[in-house]
Each structure stands twice: as C-alpha cells, then as structure tokens.
C-alpha atoms as a PDB file:
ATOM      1  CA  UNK A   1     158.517 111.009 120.835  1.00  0.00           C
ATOM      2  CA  UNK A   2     154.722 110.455 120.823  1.00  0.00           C
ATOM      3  CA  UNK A   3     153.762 106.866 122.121  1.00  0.00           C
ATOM      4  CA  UNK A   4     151.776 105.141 118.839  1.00  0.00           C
ATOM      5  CA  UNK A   5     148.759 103.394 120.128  1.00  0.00           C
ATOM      6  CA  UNK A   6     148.146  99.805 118.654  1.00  0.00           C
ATOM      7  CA  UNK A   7     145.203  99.136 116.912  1.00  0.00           C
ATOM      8  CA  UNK A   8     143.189  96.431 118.968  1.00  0.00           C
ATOM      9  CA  UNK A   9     141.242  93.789 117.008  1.00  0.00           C
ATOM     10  CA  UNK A  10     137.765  93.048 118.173  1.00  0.00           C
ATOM     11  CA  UNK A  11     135.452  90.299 117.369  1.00  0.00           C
ATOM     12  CA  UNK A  12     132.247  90.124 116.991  1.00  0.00           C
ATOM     13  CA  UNK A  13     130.200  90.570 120.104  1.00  0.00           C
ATOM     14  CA  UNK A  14     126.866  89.504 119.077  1.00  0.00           C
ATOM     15  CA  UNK A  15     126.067  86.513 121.882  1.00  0.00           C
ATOM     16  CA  UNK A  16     126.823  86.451 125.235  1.00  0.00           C
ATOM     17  CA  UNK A  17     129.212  83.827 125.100  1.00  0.00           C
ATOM     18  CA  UNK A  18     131.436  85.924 122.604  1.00  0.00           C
ATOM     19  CA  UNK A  19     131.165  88.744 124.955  1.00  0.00           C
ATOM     20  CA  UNK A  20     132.424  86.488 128.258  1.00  0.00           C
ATOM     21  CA  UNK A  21     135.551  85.981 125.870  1.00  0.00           C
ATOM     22  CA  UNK A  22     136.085  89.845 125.322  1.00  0.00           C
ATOM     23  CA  UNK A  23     135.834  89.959 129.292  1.00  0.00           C
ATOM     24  CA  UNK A  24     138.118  87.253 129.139  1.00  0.00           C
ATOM     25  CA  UNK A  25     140.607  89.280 127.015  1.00  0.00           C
ATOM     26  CA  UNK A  26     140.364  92.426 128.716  1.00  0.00           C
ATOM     27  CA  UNK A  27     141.143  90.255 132.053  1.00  0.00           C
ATOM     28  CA  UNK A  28     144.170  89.236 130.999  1.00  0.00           C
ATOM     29  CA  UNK A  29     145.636  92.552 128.869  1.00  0.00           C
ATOM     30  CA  UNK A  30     144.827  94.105 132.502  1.00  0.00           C
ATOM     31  CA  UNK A  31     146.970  91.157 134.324  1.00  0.00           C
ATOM     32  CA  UNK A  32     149.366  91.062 132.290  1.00  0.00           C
ATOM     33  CA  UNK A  33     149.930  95.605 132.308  1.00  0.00           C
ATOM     34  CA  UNK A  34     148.935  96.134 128.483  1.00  0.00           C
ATOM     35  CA  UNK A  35     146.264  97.949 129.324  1.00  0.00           C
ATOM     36  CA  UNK A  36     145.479  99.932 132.866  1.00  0.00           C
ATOM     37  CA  UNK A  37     143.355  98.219 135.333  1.00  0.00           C
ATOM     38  CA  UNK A  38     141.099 101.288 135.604  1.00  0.00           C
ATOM     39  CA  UNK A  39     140.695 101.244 131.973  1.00  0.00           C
ATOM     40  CA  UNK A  40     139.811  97.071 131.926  1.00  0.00           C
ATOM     41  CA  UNK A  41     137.603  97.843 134.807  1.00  0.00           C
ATOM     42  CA  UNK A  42     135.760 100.214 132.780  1.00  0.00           C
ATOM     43  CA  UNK A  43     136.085  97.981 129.381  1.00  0.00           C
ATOM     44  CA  UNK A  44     134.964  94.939 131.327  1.00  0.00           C
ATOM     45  CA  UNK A  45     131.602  96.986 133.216  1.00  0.00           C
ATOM     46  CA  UNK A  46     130.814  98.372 129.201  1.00  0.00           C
ATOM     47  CA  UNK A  47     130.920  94.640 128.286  1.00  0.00           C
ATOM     48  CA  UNK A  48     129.008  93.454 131.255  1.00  0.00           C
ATOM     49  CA  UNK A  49     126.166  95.966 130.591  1.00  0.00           C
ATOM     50  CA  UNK A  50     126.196  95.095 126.861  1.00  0.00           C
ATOM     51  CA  UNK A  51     125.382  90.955 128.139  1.00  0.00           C
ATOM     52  CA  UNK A  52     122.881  92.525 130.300  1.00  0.00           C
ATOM     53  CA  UNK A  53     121.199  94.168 127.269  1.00  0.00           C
ATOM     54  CA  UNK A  54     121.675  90.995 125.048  1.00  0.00           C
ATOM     55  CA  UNK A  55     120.167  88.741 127.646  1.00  0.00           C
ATOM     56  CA  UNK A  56     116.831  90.836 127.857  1.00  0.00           C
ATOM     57  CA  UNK A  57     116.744  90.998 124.134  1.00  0.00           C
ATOM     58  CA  UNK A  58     116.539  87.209 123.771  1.00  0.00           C
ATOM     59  CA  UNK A  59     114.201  87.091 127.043  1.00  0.00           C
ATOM     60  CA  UNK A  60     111.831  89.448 124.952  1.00  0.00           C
ATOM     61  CA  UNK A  61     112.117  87.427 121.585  1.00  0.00           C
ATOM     62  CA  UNK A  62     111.243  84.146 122.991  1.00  0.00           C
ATOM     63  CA  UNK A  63     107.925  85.617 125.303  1.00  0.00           C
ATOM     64  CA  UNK A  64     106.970  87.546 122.237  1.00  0.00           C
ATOM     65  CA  UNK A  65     107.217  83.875 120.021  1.00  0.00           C
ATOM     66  CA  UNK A  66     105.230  82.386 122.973  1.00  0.00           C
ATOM     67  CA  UNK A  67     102.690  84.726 123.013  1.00  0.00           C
ATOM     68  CA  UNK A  68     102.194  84.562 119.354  1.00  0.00           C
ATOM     69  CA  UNK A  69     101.838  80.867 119.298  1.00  0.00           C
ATOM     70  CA  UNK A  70      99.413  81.029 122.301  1.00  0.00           C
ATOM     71  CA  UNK A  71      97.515  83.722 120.372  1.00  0.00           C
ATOM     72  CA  UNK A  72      97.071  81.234 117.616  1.00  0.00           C
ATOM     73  CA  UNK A  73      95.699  78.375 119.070  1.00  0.00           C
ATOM     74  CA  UNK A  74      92.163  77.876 118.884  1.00  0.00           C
ATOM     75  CA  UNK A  75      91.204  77.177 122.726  1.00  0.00           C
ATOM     76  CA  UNK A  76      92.571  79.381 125.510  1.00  0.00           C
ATOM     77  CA  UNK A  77      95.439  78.018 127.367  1.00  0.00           C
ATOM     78  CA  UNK A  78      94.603  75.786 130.425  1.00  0.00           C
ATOM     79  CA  UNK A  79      97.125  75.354 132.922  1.00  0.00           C
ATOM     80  CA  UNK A  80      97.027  71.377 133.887  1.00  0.00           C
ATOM     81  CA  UNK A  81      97.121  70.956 137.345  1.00  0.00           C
ATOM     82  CA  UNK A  82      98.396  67.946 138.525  1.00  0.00           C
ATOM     83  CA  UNK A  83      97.474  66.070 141.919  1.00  0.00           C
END
C-alpha cells in the first residue's frame, strides 16, 4: 500500500510577519514528527531566505520614495547640525 501524502494548506506569505508564522508551523509539524526534521530544516532555511528577500525589497521601496521626494524639493538637502 502506497502512503497518500496530505495536501498541506499554505497561507499567504507576502510580509514578514506571515512568514515568521510559516516558520512557526514548520517548527512545530517538525516537533511534533509530521514532518522530518531534515525536511523542516530545509522548509524553515527556504522561508528564512524568502524574509531575507522581502526585507530588502521594502528597504529598496522606501530609499527609492526618499530619494524621489528629495529629488523634488526645490533646495538641496542640508543636513542640520546641531551643537
């Protein structure tokens, strides 16, 4: 008899936060032997690398917005220094 493999549901994993869940998840399948711990290890590292790749993604979106609105204003940017 061939073992049928369950169909796992994933959510969405578009934020980091939602991702830290799904590492969350895979934690626990692994403790509790639904899954392998080599296999969680490898789920969990995917996951980590997809955070990695979500966190420079907003990093880039918010210089490029700062950029843009330093671009527009009509005198050069000053840095105040304060004494």
């Amino acid at each position: 008899m061939t073992e049928r493999k369950r169909r796992v549901r994933i959510g969405r994993l578009t934020n980091v936060g939602q991702i830290a869940s799904e590492i969350a998840r895979v934690y626990r399948h692994a403790r509790h032997g639904d899954i392998d711990s080599t296999e969680g290890y490898k789920l969990a590292s995917i996951l980590g690398v997809m955070a990695k790749c979500l966190e420079a993604s907003e990093l880039e979106r918010r210089l490029n917005e700062i950029e843009t609105v330093m671009l527009k204003r009509e005198q050069p940017f000053k840095p105040r220094i304060v004494s």
